[in-house]
Protein backbone atom coordinates (compact mmCIF):
# COMPACT_ATOMS: atom_id res chain seq x y z
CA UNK A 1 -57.78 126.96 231.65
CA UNK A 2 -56.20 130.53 231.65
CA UNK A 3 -57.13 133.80 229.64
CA UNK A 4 -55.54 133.66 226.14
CA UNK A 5 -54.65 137.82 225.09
CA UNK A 6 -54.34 136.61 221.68
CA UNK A 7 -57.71 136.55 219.24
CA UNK A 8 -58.43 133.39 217.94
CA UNK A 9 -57.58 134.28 214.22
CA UNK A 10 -54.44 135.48 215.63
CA UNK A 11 -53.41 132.78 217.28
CA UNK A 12 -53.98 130.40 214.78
CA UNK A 13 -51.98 132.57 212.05
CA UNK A 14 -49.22 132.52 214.56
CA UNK A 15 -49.61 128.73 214.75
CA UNK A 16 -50.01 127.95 211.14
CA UNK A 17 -46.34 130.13 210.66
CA UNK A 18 -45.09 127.79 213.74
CA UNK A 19 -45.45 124.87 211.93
CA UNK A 20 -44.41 125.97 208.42
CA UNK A 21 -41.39 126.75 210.11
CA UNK A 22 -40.65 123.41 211.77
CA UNK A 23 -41.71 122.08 208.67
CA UNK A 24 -39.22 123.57 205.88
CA UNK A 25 -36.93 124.40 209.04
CA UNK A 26 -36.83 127.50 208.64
CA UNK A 27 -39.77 130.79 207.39
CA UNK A 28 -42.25 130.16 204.68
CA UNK A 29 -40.11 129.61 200.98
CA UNK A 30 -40.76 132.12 198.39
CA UNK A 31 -43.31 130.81 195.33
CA UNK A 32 -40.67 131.35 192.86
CA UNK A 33 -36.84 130.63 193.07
CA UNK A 34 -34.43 133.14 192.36
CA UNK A 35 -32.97 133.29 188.69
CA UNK A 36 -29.33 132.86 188.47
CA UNK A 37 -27.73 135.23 186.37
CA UNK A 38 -23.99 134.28 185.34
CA UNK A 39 -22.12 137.21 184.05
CA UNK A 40 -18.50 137.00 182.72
CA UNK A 41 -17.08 140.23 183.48
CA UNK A 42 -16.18 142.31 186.50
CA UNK A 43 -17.66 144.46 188.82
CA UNK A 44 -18.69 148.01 187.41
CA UNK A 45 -17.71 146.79 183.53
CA UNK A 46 -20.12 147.91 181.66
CA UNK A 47 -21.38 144.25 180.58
CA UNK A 48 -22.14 143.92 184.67
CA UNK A 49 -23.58 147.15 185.16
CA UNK A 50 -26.03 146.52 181.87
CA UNK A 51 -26.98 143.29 183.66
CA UNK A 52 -27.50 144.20 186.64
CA UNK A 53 -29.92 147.05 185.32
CA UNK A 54 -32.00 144.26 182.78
CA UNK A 55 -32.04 142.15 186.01
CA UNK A 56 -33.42 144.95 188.25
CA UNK A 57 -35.84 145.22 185.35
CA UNK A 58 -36.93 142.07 184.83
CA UNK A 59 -37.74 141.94 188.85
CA UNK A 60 -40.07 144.62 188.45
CA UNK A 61 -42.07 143.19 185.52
CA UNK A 62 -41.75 139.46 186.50
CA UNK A 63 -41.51 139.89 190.53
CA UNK A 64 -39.26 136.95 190.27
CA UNK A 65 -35.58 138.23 191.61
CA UNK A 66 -32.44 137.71 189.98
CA UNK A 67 -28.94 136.82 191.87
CA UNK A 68 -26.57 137.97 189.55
CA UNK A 69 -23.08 136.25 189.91
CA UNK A 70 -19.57 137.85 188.27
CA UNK A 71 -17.10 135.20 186.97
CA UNK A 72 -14.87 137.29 184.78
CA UNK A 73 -11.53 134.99 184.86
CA UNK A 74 -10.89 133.58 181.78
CA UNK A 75 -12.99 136.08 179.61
CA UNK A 76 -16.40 134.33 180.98
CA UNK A 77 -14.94 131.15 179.93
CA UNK A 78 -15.95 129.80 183.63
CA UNK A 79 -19.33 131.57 184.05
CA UNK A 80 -20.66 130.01 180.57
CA UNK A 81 -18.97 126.53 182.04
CA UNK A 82 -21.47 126.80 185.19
CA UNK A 83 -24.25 128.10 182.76
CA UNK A 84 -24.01 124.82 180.55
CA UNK A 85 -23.88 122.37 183.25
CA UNK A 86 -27.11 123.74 184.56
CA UNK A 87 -30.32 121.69 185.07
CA UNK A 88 -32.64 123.22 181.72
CA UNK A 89 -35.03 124.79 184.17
CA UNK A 90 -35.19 128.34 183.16
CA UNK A 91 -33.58 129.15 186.85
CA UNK A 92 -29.67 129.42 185.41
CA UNK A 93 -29.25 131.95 182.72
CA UNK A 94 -26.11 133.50 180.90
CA UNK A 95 -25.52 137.11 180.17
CA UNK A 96 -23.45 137.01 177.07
CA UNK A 97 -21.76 139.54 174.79
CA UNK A 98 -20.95 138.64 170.69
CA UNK A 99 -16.79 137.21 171.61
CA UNK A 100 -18.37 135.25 174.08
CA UNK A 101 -19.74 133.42 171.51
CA UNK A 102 -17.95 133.88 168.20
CA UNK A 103 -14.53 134.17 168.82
CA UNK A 104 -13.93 132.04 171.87
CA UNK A 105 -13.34 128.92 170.37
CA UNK A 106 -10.57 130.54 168.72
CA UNK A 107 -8.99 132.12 171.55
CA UNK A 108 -9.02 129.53 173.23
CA UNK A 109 -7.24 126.10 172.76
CA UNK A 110 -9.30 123.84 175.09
CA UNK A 111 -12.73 125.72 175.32
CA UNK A 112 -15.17 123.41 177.85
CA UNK A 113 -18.15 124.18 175.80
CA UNK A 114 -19.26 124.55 171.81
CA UNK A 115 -21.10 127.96 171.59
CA UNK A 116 -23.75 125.86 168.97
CA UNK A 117 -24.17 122.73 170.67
CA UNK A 118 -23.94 123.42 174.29
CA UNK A 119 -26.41 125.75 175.01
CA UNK A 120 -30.00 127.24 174.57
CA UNK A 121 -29.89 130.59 172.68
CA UNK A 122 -32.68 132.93 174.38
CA UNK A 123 -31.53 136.40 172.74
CA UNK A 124 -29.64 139.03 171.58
CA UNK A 125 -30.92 142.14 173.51
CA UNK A 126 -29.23 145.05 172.45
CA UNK A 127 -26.79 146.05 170.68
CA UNK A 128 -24.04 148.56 172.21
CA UNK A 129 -21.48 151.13 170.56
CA UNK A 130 -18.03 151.64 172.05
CA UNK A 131 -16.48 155.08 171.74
CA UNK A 132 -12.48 155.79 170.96
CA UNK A 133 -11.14 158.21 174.10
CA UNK A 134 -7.59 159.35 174.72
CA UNK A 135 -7.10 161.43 177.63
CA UNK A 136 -7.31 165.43 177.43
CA UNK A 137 -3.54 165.84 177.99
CA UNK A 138 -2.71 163.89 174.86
CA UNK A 139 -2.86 166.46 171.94
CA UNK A 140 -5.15 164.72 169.65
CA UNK A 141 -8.41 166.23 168.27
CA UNK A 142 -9.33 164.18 165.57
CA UNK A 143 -9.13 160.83 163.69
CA UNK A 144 -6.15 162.00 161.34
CA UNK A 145 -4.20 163.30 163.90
CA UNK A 146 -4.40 159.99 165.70
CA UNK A 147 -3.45 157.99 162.51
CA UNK A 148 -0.36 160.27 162.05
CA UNK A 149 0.71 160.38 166.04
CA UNK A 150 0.66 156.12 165.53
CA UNK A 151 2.62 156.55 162.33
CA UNK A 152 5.14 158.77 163.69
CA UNK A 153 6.27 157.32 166.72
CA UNK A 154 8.29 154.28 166.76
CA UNK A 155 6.55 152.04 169.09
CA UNK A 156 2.70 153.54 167.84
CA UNK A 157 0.27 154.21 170.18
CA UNK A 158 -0.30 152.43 173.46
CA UNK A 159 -3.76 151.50 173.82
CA UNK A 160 -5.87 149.68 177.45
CA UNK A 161 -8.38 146.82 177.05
CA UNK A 162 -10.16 144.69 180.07
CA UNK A 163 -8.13 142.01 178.91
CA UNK A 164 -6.14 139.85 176.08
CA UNK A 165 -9.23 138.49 173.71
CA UNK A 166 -11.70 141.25 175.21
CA UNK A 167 -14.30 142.83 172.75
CA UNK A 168 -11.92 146.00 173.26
CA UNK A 169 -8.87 144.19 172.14
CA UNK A 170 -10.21 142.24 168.84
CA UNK A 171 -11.83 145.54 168.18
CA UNK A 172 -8.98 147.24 168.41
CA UNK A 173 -6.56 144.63 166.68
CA UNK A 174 -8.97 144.82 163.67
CA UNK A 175 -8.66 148.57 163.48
CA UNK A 176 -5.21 148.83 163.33
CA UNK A 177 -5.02 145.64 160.55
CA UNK A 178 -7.72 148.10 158.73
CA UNK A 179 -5.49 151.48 159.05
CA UNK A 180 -1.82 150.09 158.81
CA UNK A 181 -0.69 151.70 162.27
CA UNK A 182 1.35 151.15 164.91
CA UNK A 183 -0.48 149.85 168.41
CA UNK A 184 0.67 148.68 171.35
CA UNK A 185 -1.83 146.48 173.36
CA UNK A 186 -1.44 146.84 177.46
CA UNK A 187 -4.09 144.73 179.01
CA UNK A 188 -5.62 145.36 182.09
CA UNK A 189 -8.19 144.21 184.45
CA UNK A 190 -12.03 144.96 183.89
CA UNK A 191 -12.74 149.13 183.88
CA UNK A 192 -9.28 149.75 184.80
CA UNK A 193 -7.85 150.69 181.46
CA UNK A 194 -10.36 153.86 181.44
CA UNK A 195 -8.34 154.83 185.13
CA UNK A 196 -5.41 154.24 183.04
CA UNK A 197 -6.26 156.30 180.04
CA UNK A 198 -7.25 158.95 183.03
CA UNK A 199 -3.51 159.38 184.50
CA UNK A 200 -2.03 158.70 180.84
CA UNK A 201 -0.49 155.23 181.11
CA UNK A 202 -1.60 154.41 177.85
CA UNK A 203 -2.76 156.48 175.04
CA UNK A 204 -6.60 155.68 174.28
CA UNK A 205 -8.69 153.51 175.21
CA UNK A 206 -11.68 151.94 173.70
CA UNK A 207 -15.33 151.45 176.31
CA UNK A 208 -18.90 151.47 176.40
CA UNK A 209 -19.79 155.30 176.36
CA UNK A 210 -22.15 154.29 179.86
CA UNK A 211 -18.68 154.11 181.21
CA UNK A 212 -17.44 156.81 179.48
CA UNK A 213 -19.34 159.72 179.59
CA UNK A 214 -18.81 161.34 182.90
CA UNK A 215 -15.00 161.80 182.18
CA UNK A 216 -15.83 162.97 178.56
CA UNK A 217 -18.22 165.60 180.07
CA UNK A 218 -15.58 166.63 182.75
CA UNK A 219 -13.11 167.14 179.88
CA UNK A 220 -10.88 164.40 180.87
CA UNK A 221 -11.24 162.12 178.17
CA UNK A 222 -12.11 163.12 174.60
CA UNK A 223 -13.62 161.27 171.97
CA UNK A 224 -12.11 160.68 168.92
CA UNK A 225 -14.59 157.95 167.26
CA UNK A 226 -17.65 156.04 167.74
CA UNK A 227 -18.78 152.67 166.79
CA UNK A 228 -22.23 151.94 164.92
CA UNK A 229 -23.65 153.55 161.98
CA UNK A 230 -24.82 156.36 163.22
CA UNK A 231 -23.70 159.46 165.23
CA UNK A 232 -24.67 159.84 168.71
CA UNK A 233 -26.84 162.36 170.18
CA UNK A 234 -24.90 163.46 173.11
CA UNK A 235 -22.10 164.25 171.30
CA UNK A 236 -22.88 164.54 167.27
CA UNK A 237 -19.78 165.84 166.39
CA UNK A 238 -17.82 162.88 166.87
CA UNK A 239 -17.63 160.33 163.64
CA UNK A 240 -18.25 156.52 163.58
CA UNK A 241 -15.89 154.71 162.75
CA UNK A 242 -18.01 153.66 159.43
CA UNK A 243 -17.66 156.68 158.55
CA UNK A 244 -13.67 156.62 158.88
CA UNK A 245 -13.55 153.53 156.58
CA UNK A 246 -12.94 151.08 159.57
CA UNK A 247 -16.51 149.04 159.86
CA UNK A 248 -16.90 146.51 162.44
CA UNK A 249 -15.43 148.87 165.39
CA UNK A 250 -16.75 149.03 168.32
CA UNK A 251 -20.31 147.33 167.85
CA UNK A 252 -21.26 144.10 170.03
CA UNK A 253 -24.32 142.79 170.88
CA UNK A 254 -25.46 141.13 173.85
CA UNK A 255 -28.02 138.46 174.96
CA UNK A 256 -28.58 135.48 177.10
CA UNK A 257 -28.15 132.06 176.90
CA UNK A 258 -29.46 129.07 178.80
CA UNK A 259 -28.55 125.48 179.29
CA UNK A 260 -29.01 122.96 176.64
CA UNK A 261 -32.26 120.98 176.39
CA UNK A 262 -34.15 124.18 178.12
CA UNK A 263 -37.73 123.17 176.71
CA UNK A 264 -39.21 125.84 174.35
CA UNK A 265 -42.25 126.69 176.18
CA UNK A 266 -39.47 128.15 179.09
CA UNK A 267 -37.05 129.68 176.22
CA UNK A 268 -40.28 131.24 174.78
CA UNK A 269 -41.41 133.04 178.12
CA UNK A 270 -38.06 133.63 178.77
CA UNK A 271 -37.34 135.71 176.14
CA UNK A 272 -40.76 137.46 176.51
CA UNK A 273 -40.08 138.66 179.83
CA UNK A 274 -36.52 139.86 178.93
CA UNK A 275 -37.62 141.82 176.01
CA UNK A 276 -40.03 143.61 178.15
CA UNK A 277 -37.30 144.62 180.87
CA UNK A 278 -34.94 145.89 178.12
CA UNK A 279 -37.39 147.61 176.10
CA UNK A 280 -37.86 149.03 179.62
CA UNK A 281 -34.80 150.59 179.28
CA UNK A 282 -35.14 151.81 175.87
CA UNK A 283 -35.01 155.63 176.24
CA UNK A 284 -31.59 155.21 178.34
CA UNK A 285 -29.61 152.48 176.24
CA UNK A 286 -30.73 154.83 172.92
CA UNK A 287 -29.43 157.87 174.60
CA UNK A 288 -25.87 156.13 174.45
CA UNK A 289 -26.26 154.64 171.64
CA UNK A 290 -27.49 151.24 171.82
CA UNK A 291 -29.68 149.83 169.16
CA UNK A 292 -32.35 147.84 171.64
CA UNK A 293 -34.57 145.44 168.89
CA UNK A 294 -34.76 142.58 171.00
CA UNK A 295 -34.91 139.20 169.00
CA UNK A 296 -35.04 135.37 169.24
CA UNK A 297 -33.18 132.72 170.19
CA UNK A 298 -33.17 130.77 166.43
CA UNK A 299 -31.94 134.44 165.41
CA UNK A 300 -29.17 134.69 167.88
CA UNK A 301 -28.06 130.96 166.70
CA UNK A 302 -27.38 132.45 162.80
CA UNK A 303 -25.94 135.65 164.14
CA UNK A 304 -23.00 133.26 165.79
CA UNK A 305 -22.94 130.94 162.90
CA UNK A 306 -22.10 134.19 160.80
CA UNK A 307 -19.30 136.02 163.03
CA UNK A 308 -17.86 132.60 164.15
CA UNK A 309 -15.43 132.61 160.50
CA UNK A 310 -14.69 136.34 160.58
CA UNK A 311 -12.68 136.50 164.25
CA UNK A 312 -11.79 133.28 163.77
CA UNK A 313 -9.85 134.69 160.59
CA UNK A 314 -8.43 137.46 162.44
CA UNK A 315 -7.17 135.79 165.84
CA UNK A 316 -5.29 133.38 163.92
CA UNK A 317 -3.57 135.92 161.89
CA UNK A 318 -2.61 137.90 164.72
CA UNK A 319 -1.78 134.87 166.56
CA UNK A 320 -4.27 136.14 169.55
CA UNK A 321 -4.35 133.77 172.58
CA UNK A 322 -5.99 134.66 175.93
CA UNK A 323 -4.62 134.15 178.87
């Protein structure tokens, strides 16, 4: 028999790994599967870049790790369509925000899914303010003069949204029903209406302030309003639009939903551990603006049962379709 270099308790951990590995062909399997988060926006939006922090979050409370997948065609349409045909494991989750939900079914003639029926509501986690910008070479300063510059010129005042049916665009489309002006929507793709507020394709744009703020503190975009009810701290001097007599502007909330049938016991520990990663985040989302009270799921379910009626009202007026 030859001379083994190779302790015994060595050589049978090295053994013991040999045969896990011929046995699951391939290394030892994590405990704990991944959770799939489905988000329905793009890259560097500030939806995915708000997920993608709550995920990184979550990992560090739960030590379960989160694959976050973008599906932004069709406003989310798609990701929510992989959410609901999910096995009701806990492992597939949805990162939603309010449209998503409320004004979807409107937008869209043949939705796949019913936002009451076809999934689990977990939570709203947050809710987040949008901010008014129009770039720095546009000579606007305040509220009233943007009001009279959309009165005055023929075609109004070009504005950028991620997209026809975005939260920008209904959020826009009710301001201008609420002040009587002229606007011209130009959609774009994702983030890129900020790049084309930058270089003055269009005239304003409205975003998360996340988003926002490092061109507003360069002095390339300047903000003209805020949603919420409440000023901002960063930059106090800049009304809400509450204030302006145009509620409803720039507010949206965002949660999570799961697939149908996900047993309470999972929904339950589910939102537990996602309240803990936002409220993780608490100092940052309230420094731009975001009101974090993390809820429940039966509380999300009346919050969409309320806004459903309201865009509903307003899409069909405008005779808003997405694309």
């Amino acid at each position: 028999m030859g001379l083994s270099l190779v302790p015994d308790n060595r050589r049978r951990a090295i053994l013991g790994a040999a045969l896990a590995f011929t046995a699951t062909g391939g290394w030892p399997q994590p405990t704990t599967a991944p959770l799939h988060l489905l988000i329905g926006a793009a890259p560097g939006s500030a939806m995915d870049i708000s997920g993608r922090q709550i995920a990184e979050a979550f990992t560090a409370q739960t030590g379960q790790f989160v694959v976050v997948d973008n599906r932004p065609s069709a406003g989310g349409v798609l990701a929510l369509d992989v959410v609901r045909r999910a096995p009701p494991d806990g492992q597939t989750l949805g990162f939603v925000y309010a449209m998503q939900m409320t004004a979807a079914p409107a937008l869209f003639q043949s939705l796949p899914y019913d936002p009451m029926r076809d999934f689990t509501h977990v939570a709203i986690l947050f809710v987040g303010v949008q901010v008014l910008v129009v770039p720095a070479s546009l000579p606007i300063h305040t509220w009233a003069e943007l009001i009279s510059l959309a009165h005055e010129r023929p075609q109004g005042l070009r504005y950028g949204t991620a997209g026809v049916g975005s939260p920008q665009h209904l959020s826009m489309e009710l301001m201008r029903r609420s002040t009587g002006t002229k606007l011209l929507h130009i959609p774009y793709r994702g983030p890129a209406a900020v790049q084309a507020t930058l270089v003055g394709e269009v005239d304003m744009t409205l975003e998360g302030l996340a988003l926002l703020l490092p061109y507003i503190r360069a002095g390339r975009l300047r903000p003209i309003a805020v949603g919420g009810s409440r000023r901002l701290d960063v930059m106090p001097q800049v009304p809400t639009f509450n204030e302006l007599g145009v509620p409803g502007v720039g507010e949206i909330w965002v949660g999570l939903v799961a697939p149908p049938g996900l047993p309470a016991t999972k929904r339950a520990s589910l939102q537990a551990a996602m309240a803990r990663a936002v409220l993780a985040l608490k100092a940052d989302y309230v420094s731009i603006g975001r009101v974090v009270e993390p809820g429940t799921g039966d509380a999300m379910s009346e919050t969409i049962r309320q806004e459903t009626p309201v865009w509903r009202e307003l899409i069909r007026s405008a005779g808003i379709k997405a694309e």
